[in-house]
Protein backbone atom coordinates (compact mmCIF):
# COMPACT_ATOMS: atom_id res chain seq x y z
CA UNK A 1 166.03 166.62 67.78
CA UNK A 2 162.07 165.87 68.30
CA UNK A 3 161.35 162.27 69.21
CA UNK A 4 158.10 160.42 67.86
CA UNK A 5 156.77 157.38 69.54
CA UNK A 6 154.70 155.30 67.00
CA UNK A 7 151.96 153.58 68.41
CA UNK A 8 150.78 151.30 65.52
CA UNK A 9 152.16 150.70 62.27
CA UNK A 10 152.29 153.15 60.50
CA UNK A 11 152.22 153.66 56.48
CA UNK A 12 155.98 154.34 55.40
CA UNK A 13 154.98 157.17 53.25
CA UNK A 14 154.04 159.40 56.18
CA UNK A 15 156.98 158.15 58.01
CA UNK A 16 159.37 158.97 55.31
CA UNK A 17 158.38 162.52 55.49
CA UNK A 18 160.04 163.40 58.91
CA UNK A 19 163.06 165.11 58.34
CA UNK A 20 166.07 162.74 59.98
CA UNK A 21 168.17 165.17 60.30
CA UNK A 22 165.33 166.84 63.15
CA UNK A 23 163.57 163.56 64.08
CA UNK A 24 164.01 160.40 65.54
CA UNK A 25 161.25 157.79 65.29
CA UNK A 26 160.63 154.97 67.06
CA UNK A 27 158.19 152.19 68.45
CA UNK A 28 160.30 152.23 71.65
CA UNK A 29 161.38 155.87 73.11
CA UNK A 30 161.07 156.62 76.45
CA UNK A 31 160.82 160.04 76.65
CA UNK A 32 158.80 161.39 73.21
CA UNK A 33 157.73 164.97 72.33
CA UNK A 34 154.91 163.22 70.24
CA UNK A 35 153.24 160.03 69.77
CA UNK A 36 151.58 159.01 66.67
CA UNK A 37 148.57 156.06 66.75
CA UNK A 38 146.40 154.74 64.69
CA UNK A 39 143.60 152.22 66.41
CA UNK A 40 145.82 151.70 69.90
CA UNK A 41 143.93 152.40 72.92
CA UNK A 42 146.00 155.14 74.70
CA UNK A 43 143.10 155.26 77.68
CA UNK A 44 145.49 153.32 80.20
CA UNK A 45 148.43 154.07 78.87
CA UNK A 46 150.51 156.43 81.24
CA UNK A 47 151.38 159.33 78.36
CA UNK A 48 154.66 160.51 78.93
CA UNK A 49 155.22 164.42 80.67
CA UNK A 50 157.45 164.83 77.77
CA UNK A 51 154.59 164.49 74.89
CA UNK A 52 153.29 167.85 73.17
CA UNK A 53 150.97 166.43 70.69
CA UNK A 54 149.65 163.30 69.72
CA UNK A 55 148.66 162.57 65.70
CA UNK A 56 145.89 160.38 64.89
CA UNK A 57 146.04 158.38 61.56
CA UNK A 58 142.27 158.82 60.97
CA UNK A 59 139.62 160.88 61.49
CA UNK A 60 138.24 159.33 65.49
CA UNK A 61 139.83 160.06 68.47
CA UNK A 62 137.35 157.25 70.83
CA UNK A 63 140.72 155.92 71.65
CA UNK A 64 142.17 158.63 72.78
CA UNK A 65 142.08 160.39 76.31
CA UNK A 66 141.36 163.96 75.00
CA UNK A 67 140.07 165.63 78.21
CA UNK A 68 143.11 164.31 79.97
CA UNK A 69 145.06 165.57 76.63
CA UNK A 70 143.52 168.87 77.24
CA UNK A 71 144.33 169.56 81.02
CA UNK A 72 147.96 168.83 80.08
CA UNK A 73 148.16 170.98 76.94
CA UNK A 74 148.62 168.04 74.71
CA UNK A 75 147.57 168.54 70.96
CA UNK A 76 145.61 165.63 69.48
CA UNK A 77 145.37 165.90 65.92
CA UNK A 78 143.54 163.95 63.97
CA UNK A 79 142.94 163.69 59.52
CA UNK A 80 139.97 164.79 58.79
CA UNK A 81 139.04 163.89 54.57
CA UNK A 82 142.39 161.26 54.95
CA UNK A 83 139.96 158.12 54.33
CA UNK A 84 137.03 159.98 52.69
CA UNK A 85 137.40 158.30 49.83
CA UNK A 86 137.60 154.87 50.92
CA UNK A 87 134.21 155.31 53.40
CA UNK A 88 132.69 156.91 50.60
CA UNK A 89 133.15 153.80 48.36
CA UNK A 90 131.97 151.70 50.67
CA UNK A 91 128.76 154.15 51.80
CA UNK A 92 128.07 153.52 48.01
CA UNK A 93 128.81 149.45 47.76
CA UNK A 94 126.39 149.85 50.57
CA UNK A 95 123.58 151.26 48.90
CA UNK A 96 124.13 149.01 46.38
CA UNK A 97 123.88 145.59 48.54
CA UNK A 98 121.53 146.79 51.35
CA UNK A 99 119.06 146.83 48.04
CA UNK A 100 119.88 144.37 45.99
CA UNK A 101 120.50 141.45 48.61
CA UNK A 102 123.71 140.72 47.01
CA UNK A 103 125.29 139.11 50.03
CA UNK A 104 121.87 136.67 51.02
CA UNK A 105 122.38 135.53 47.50
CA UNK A 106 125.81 134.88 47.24
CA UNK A 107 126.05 133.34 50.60
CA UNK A 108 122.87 131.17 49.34
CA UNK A 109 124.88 130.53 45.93
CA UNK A 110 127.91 128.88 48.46
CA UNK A 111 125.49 126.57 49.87
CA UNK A 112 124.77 125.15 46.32
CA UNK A 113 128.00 124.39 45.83
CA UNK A 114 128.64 120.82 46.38
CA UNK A 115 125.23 120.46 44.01
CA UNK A 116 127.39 119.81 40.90
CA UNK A 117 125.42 119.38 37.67
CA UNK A 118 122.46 120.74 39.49
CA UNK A 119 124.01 124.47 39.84
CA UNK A 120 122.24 126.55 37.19
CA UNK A 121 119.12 124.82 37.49
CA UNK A 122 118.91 125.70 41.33
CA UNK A 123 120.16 129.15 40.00
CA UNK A 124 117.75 129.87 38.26
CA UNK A 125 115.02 128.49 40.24
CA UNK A 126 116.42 130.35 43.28
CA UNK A 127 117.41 133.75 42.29
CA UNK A 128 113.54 135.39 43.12
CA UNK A 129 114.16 135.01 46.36
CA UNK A 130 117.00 137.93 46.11
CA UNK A 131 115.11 140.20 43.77
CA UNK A 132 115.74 144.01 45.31
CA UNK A 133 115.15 147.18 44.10
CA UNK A 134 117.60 149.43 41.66
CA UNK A 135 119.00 152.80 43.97
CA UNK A 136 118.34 155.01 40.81
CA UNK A 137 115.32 157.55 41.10
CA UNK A 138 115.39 156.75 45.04
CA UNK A 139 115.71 159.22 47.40
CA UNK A 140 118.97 159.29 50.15
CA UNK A 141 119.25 160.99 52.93
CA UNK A 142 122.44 161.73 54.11
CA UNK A 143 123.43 163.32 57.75
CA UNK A 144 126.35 164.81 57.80
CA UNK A 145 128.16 167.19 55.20
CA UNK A 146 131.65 166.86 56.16
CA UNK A 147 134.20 165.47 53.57
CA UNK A 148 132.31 162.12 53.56
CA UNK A 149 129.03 162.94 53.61
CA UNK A 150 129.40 165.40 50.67
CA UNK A 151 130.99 162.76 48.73
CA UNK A 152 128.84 160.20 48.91
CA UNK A 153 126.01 163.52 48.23
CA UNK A 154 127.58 164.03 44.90
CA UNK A 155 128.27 160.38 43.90
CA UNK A 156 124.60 159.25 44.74
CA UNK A 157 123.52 162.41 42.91
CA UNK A 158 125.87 161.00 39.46
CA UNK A 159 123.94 157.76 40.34
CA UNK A 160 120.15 158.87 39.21
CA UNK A 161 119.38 159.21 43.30
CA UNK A 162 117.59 161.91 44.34
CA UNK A 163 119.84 163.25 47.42
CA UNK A 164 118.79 165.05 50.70
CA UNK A 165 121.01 166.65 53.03
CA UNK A 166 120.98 167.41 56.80
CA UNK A 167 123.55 169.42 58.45
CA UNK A 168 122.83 172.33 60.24
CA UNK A 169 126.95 172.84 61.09
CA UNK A 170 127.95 172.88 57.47
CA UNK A 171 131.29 174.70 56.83
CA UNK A 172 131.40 176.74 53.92
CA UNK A 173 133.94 174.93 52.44
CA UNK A 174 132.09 171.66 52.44
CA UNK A 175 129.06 173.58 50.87
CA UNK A 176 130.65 174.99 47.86
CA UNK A 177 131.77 171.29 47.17
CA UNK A 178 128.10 169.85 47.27
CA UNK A 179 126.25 169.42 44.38
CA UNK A 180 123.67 171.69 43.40
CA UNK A 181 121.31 168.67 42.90
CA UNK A 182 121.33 167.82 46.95
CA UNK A 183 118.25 169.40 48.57
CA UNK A 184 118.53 171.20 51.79
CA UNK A 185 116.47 169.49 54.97
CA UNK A 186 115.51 171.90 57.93
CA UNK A 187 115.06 169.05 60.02
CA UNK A 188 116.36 165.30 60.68
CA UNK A 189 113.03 164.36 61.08
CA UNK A 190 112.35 165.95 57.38
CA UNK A 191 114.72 163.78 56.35
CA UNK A 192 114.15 160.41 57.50
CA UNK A 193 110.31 160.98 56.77
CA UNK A 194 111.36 161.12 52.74
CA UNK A 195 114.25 158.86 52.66
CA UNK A 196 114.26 155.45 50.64
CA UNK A 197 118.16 154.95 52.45
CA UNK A 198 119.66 156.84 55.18
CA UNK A 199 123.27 157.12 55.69
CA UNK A 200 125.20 158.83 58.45
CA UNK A 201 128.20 160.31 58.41
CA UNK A 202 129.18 162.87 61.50
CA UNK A 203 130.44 162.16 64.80
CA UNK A 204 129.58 160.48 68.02
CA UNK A 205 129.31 162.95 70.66
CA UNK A 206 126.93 163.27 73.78
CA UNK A 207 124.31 165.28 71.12
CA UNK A 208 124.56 162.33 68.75
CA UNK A 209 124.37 159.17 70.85
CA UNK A 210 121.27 157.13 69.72
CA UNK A 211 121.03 160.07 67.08
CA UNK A 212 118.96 157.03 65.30
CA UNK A 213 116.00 155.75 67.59
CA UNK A 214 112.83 153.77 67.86
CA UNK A 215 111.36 156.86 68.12
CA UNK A 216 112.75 158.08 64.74
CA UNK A 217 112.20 154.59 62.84
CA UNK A 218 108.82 155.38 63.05
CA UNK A 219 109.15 158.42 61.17
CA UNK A 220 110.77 156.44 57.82
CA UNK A 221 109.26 154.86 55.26
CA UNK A 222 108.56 150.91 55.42
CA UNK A 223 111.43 149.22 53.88
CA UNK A 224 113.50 152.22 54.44
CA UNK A 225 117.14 151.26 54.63
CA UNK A 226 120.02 152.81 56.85
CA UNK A 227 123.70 152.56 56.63
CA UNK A 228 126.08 153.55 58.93
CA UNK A 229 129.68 153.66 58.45
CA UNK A 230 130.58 156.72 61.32
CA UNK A 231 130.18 155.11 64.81
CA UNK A 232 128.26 152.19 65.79
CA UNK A 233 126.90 154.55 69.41
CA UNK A 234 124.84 156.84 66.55
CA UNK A 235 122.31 154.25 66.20
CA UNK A 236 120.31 152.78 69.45
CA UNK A 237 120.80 148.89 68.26
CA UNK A 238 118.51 147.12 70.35
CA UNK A 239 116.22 149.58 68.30
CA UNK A 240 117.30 149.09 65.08
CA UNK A 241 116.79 145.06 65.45
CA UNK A 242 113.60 145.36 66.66
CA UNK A 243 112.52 147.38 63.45
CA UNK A 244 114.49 144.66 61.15
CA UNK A 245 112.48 141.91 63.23
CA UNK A 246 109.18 143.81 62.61
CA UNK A 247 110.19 144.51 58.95
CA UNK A 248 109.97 148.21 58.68
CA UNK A 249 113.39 148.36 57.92
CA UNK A 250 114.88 146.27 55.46
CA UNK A 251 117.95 146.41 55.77
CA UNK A 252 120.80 148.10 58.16
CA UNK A 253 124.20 148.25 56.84
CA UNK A 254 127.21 148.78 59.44
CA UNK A 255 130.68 148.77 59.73
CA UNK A 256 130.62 148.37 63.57
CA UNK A 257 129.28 144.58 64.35
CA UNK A 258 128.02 143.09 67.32
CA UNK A 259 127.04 139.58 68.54
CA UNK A 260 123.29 140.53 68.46
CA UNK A 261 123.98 142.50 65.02
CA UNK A 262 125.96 139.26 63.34
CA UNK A 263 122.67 137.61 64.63
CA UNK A 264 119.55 139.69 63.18
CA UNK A 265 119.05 138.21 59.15
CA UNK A 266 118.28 141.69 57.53
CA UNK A 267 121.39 143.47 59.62
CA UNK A 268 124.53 143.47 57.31
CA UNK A 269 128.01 143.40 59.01
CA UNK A 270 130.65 144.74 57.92
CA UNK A 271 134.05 144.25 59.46
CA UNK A 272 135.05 148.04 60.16
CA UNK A 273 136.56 148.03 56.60
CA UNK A 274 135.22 151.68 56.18
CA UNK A 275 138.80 153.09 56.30
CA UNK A 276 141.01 149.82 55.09
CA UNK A 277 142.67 150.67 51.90
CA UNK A 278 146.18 151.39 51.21
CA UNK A 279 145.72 154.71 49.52
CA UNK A 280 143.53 155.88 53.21
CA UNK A 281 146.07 154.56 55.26
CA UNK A 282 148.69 156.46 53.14
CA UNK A 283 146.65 159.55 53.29
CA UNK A 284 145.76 159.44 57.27
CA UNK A 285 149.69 159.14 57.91
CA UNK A 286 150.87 161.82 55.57
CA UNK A 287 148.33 164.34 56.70
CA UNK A 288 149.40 162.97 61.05
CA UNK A 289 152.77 163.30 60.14
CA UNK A 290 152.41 167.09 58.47
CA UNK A 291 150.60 168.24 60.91
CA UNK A 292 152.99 166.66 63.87
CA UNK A 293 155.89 168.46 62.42
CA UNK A 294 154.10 171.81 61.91
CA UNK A 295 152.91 171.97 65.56
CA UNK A 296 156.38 170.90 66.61
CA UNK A 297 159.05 173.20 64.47
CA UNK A 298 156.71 176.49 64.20
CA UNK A 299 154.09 175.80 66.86
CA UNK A 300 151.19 176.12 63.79
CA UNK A 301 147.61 174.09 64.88
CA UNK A 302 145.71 172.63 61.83
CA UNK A 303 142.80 169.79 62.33
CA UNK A 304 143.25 169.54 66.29
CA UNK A 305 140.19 168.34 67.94
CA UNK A 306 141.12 169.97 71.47
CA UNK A 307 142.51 173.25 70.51
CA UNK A 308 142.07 176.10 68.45
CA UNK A 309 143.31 176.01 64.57
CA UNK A 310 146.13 178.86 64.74
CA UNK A 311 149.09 179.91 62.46
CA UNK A 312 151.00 183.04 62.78
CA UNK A 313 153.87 183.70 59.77
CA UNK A 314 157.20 183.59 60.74
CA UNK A 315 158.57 187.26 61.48
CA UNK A 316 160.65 186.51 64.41
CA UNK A 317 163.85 185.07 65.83
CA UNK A 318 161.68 183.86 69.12
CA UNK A 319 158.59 182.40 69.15
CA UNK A 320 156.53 181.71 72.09
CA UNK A 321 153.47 179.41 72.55
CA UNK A 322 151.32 179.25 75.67
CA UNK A 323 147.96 177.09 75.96
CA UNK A 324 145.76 178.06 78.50
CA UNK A 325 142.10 177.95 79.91
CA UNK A 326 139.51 179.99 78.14
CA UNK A 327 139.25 182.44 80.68
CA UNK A 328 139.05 186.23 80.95
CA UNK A 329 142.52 188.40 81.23
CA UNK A 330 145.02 185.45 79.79
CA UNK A 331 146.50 187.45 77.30
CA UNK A 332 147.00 190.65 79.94
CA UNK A 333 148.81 188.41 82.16
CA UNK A 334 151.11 187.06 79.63
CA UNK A 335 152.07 189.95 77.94
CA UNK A 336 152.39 192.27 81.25
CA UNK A 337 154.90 189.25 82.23
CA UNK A 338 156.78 190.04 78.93
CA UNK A 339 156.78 193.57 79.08
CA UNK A 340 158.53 193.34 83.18
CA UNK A 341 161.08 191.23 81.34
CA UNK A 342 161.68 194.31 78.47
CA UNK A 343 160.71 191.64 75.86
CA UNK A 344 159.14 193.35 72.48
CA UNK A 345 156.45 191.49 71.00
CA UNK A 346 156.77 191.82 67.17
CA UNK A 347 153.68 189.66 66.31
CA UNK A 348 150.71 187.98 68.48
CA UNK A 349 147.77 185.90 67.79
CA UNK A 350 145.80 184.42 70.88
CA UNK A 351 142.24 181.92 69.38
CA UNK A 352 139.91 179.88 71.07
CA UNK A 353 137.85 176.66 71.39
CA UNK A 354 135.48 175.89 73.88
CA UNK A 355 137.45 175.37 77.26
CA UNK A 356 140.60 175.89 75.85
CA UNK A 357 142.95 178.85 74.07
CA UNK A 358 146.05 179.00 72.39
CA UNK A 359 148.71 182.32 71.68
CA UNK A 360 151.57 182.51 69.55
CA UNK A 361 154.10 185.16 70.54
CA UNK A 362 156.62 186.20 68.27
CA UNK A 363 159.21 188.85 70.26
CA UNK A 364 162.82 190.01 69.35
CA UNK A 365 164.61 188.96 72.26
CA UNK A 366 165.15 186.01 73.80
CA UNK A 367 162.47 185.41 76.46
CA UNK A 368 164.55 184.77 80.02
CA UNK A 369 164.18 181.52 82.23
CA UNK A 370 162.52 183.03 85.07
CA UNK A 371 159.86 185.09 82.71
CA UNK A 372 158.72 181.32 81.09
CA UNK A 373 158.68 180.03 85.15
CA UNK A 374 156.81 183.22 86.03
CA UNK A 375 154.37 182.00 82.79
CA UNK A 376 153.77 178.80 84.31
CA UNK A 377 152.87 180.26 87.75
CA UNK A 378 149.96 181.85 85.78
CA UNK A 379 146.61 180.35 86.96
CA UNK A 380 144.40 178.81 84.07
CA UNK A 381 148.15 178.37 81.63
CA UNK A 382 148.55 175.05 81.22
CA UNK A 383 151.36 174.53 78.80
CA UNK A 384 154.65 177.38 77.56
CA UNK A 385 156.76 176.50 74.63
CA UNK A 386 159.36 178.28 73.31
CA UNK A 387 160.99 177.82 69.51
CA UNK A 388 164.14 179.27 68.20
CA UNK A 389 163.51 180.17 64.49
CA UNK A 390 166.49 180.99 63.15
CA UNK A 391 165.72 184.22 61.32
């Protein structure tokens, strides 16, 4: 019986889909073989020796420990494409009113309201000052071709936009999804030097940290717009309200506010709302829990931000699992271990990421006590599993 710890609440349609019969899930369990969070900050939270794997309802991991994760073996999942729809709509409401000044003028039409009679007068009379420009025949730029970014590509593209796209990590997968219509940029700085709007969409990581700069404003256009819906940290914001202050930007949509943000006029705050629909939620948690029960019954890694993606079909009655440092000889050791203990390996698949490497060992017999202790005794192995499959 696996026990998952839920950190948050979590959507009962991903819940639903642990078997009962195998799991037992829980807010409060003391000692769990996974957790599974949403938005809770796990940074001081003591993680239990028992945990495997951790599942993230969403695509960020910022509140998760992942380098601790990592020296410990743990598996942190996250969804990748689970709320790509839902940013995606908003990436587009945000074209729309980061042009058209919607908010300033509805906000402006609330302060009318005790006018009575007056209204459509003052309506009329007022409405100039919230005159913006139509997003069709524009050009976007859009960094980042990941399951978002390609989305909002395409839609834009359906829109009358002229789209340009900046990604020199593109999977293939995401590129046979792209339109045709999106034009390639070599650079970021190609980019931003052609772009009416700007929208980001791909992580924040040490590379990507103030990815959006005083430095680069001065590339764009004046009146250029920017949205960004991924992680506040991609932008440098004391920047970014210096070039709204100046007016060459016009306007800069995000979904991560601060005080100084809430405070600039031509900055537009969003409440983090990128991912809040039902149908994302649902998504995030079904795609968690799949992936939590995978890793647990047949060892299988899909969408793990800290260890290699690895599956190995079932041909065995054992299966062993053994993550370990990326270092030379790993899978010698193991398997000369294996072979003192007359185990025969039927199937094997060792894959690595960065730092960090991951095997799946299928063998005949039963692998003894004292060859898994000899495993751990292995400098640079830093986790050993075993399953009993049942064929």
């Amino acid at each position: 019986m696996f026990k998952i710890q839920t950190m948050n609440k979590i959507s009962p349609e991903g819940l639903e889909l642990f078997p009962r019969d195998r799991f037992e899930v829980a807010s409060e369990i003391l000692h769990p073989d996974a957790i599974l969070v949403r938005s809770a900050d796990l940074h001081n939270v003591e993680i239990p020796e028992s945990v495997l794997a951790i599942g993230r309802a969403g695509a960020g991991v910022n509140n998760i420990p992942v380098p601790k994760c990592s020296d410990r073996g743990i598996v942190v999942f996250n969804t990748p494409g689970g709320n790509a729809n839902a940013v995606k709509e908003l990436a587009i409401a945000s074209l729309l009113i980061s042009s058209r000044n919607i908010v300033g003028g509805i906000n402006w039409g609330g302060s009318i309201a005790d006018k009575a009679d007056e209204v459509p007068d003052l309506v009329e009379k007022g409405k100039s000052k919230f005159e913006g420009p139509e997003i069709r025949g524009k050009t976007l730029g859009v960094v980042g071709l990941g399951a978002i970014g390609v989305m909002v590509a395409n839609d834009a593209v359906s829109l009358g936009m002229k789209v340009i796209g900046y990604d020199p990590f593109i999977s293939v997968e995401a590129a046979w999804d792209l339109s045709r219509e999106v034009v390639r940029a070599d650079t970021l700085e190609g980019l931003l030097s052609k772009a009416d709007y700007v929208t980001l969409h791909v992580p924040l990581i040490d590379t990507t940290k103030g990815l959006l700069n005083a430095e680069k404003f001065r590339l764009m256009k004046k009146n250029a717009r920017i949205i960004n819906l991924a992680r506040g940290g991609l932008v440098n914001e004391e920047d970014i309200i210096a070039a709204l202050k100046e007016e060459k930007l016009a306007a800069y949509v995000t979904d991560f506010p601060s005080a100084e943000l809430l405070a600039c006029p031509r900055a537009i705050c969003v409440p983090h709302l990128g991912a809040s629909t039902p149908e994302a939620e649902d998504n995030c948690a079904v795609m968690a829990v799949r992936q939590l029960i995978d890793y647990l019954e047949s060892g299988a890694i899909k969408n793990s931000v800290n260890f290699p993606r690895a599956r190995l079909d079932l041909r065995a009655p054992h299966r062993l699992l053994v993550a370990n440092r990326n270092i030379p000889n790993m899978v010698g050791q193991i398997t000369t271990i294996l072979a003192g203990t007359n185990i025969n390996i039927m199937d094997l698949i060792n894959h690595h990421r960065d730092d960090f490497a991951y095997n799946i060992i299928d063998t005949e017999q039963k692998i003894p006590d004292s060859a898994l202790e000899q495993l751990k005794t292995v400098e640079g192995i830093i986790r050993v599993r075993t399953i009993e499959q049942g064929v």
